[in-house]
N, C-alpha and C. Protein backbone atom coordinates (compact mmCIF):
# COMPACT_ATOMS: atom_id res chain seq x y z
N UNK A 1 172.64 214.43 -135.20
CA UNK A 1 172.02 215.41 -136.06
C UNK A 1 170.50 215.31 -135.86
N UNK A 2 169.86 216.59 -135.60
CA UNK A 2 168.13 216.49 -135.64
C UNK A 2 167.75 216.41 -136.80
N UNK A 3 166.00 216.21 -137.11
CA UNK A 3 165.70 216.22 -138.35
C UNK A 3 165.99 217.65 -138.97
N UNK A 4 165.93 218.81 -137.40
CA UNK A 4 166.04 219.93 -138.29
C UNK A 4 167.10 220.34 -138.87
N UNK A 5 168.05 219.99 -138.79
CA UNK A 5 169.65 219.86 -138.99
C UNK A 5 169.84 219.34 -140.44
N UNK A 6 168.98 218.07 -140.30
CA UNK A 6 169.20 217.23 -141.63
C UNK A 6 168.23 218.02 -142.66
N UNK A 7 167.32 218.59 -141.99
CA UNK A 7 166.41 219.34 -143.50
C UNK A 7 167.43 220.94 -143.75
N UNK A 8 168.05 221.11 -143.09
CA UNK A 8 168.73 222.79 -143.34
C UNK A 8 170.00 221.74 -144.22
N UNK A 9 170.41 220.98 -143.70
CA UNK A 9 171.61 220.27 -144.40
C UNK A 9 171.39 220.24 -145.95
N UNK A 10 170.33 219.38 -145.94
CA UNK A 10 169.65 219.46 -147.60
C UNK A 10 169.32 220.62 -148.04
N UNK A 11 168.82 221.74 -147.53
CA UNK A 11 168.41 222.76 -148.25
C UNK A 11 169.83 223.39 -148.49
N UNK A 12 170.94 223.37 -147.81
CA UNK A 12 172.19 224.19 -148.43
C UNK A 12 172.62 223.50 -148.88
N UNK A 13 172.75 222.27 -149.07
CA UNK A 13 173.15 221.18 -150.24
C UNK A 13 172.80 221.56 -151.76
N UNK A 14 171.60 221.69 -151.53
CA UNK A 14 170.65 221.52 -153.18
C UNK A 14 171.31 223.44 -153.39
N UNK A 15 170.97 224.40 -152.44
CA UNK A 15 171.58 225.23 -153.12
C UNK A 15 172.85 225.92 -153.28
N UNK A 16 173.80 225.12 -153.07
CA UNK A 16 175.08 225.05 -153.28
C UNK A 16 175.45 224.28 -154.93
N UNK A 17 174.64 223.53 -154.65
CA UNK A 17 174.39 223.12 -156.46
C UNK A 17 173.91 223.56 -157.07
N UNK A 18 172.83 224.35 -157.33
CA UNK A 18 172.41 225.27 -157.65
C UNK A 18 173.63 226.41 -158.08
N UNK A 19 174.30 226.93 -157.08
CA UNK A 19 175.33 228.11 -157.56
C UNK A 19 176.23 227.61 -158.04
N UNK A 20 176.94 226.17 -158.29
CA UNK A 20 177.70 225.42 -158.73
C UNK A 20 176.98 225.44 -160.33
N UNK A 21 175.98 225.05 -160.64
CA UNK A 21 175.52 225.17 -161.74
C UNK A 21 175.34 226.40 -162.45
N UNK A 22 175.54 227.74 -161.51
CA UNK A 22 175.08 228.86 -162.28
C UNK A 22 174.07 229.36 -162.65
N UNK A 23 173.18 229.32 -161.75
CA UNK A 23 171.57 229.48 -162.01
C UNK A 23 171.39 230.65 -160.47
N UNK A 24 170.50 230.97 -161.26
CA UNK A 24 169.05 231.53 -160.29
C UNK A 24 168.35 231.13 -159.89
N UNK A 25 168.07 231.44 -158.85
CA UNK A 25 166.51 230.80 -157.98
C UNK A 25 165.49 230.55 -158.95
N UNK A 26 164.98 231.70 -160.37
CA UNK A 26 164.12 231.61 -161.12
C UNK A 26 164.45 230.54 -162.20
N UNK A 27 165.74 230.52 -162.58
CA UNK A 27 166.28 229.47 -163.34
C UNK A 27 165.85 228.07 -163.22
N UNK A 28 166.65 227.59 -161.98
CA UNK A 28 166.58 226.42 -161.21
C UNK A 28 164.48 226.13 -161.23
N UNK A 29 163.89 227.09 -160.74
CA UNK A 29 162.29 226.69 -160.50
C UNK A 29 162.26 226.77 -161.83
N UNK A 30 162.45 227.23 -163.03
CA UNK A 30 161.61 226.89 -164.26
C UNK A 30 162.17 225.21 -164.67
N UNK A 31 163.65 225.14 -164.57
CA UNK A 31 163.52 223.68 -164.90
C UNK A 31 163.08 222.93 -164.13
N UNK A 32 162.71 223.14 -162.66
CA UNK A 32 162.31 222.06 -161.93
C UNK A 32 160.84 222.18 -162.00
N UNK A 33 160.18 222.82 -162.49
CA UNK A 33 158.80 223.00 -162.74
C UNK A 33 158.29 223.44 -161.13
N UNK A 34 159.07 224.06 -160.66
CA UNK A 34 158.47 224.58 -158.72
C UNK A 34 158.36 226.02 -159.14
N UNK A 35 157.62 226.41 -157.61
CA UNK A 35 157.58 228.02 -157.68
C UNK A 35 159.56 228.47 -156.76
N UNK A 36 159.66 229.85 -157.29
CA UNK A 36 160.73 230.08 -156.82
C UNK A 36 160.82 230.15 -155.42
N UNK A 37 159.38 230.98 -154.79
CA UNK A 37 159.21 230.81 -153.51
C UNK A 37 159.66 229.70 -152.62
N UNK A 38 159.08 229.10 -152.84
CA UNK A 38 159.85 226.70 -152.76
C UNK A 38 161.01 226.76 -152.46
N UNK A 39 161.91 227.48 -153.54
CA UNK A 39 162.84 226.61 -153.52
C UNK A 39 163.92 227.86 -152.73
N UNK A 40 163.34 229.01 -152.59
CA UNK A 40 163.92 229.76 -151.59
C UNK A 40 163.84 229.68 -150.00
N UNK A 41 162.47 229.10 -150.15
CA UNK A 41 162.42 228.65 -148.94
C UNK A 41 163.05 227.67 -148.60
N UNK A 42 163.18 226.68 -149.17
CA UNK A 42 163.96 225.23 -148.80
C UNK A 42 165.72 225.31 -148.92
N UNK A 43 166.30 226.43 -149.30
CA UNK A 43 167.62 226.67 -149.17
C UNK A 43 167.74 227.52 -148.27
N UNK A 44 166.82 228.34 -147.25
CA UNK A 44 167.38 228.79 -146.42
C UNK A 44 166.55 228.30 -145.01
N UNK A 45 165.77 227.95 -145.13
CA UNK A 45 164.76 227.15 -144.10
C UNK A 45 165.41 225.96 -143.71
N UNK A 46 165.52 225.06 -145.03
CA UNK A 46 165.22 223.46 -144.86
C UNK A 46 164.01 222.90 -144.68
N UNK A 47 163.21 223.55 -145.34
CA UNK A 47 161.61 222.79 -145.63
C UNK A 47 162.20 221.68 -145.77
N UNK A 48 160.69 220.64 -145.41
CA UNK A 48 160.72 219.58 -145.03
C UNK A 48 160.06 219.45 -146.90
N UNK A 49 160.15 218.16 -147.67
CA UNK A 49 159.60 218.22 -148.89
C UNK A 49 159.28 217.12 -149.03
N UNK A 50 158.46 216.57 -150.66
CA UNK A 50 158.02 215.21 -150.66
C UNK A 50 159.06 214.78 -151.78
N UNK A 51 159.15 213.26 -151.55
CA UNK A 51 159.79 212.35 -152.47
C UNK A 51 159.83 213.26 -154.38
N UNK A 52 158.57 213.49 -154.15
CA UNK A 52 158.10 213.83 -155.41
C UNK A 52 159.26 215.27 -155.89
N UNK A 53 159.12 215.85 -154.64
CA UNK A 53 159.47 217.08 -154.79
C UNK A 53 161.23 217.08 -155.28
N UNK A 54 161.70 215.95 -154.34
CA UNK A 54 163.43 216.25 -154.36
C UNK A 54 163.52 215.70 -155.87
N UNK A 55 162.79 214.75 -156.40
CA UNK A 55 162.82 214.04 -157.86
C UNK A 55 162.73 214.96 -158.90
N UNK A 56 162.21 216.16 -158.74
CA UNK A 56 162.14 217.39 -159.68
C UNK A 56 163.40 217.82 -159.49
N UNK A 57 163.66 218.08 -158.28
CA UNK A 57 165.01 218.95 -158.10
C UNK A 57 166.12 218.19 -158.36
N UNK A 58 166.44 217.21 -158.52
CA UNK A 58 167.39 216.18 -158.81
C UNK A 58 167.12 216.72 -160.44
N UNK A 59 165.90 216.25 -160.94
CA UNK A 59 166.11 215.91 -162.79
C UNK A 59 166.10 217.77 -163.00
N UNK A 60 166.02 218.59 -162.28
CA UNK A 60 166.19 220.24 -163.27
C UNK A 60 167.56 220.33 -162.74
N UNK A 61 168.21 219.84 -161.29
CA UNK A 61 169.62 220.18 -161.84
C UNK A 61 170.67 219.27 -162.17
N UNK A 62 170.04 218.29 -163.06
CA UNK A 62 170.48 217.16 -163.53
C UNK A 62 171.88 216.35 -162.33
N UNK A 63 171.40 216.14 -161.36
CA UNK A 63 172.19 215.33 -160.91
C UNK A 63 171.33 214.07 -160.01
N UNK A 64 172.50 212.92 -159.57
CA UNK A 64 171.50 211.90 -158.98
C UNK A 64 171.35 212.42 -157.78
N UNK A 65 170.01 211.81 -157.39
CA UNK A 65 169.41 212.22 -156.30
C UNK A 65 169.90 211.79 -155.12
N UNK A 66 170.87 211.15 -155.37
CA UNK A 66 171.90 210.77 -154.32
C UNK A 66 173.43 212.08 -153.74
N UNK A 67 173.25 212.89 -154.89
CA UNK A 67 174.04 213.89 -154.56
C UNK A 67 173.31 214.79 -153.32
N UNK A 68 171.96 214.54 -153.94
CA UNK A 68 171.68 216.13 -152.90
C UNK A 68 172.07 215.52 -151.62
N UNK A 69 172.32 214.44 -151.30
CA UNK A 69 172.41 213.98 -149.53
C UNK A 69 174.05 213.77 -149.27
N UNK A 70 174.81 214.27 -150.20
CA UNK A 70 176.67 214.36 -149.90
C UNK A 70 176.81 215.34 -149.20
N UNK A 71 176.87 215.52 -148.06
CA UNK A 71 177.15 216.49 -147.29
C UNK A 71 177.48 215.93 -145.77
């Protein structure tokens, strides 16, 4: 697997949980305190992100941050 592989991996990870949870792109960014832009980009891109960043997205869609990497 490349890194780019592994960053698209995570970005359809996190938003597969996301639709599992029932949210919106706008949803999901107000609890994670991101812009929606972000996090649209990173579910269909696989932006590359910081520690900081996946730690938001873990605590707005309340799961461990060990989920987003089950795939």
């Amino acid at each position: 697997m490349t890194q780019r592989d592994f960053l698209k991996a995570v970005g359809r990870n996190i938003d597969q949980i996301r639709k599992e949870k029932g949210l919106s792109f706008q949803e999901m960014a107000d609890r994670c305190n991101l812009e929606k832009s972000s996090l649209v980009r990173l579910a269909g891109q696989g932006t590359n992100i910081t520690m900081a960043t996946l730690y938001k997205i873990a605590k707005g869609l309340q799961v461990p941050v060990r989920e987003i990497f089950e795939f």
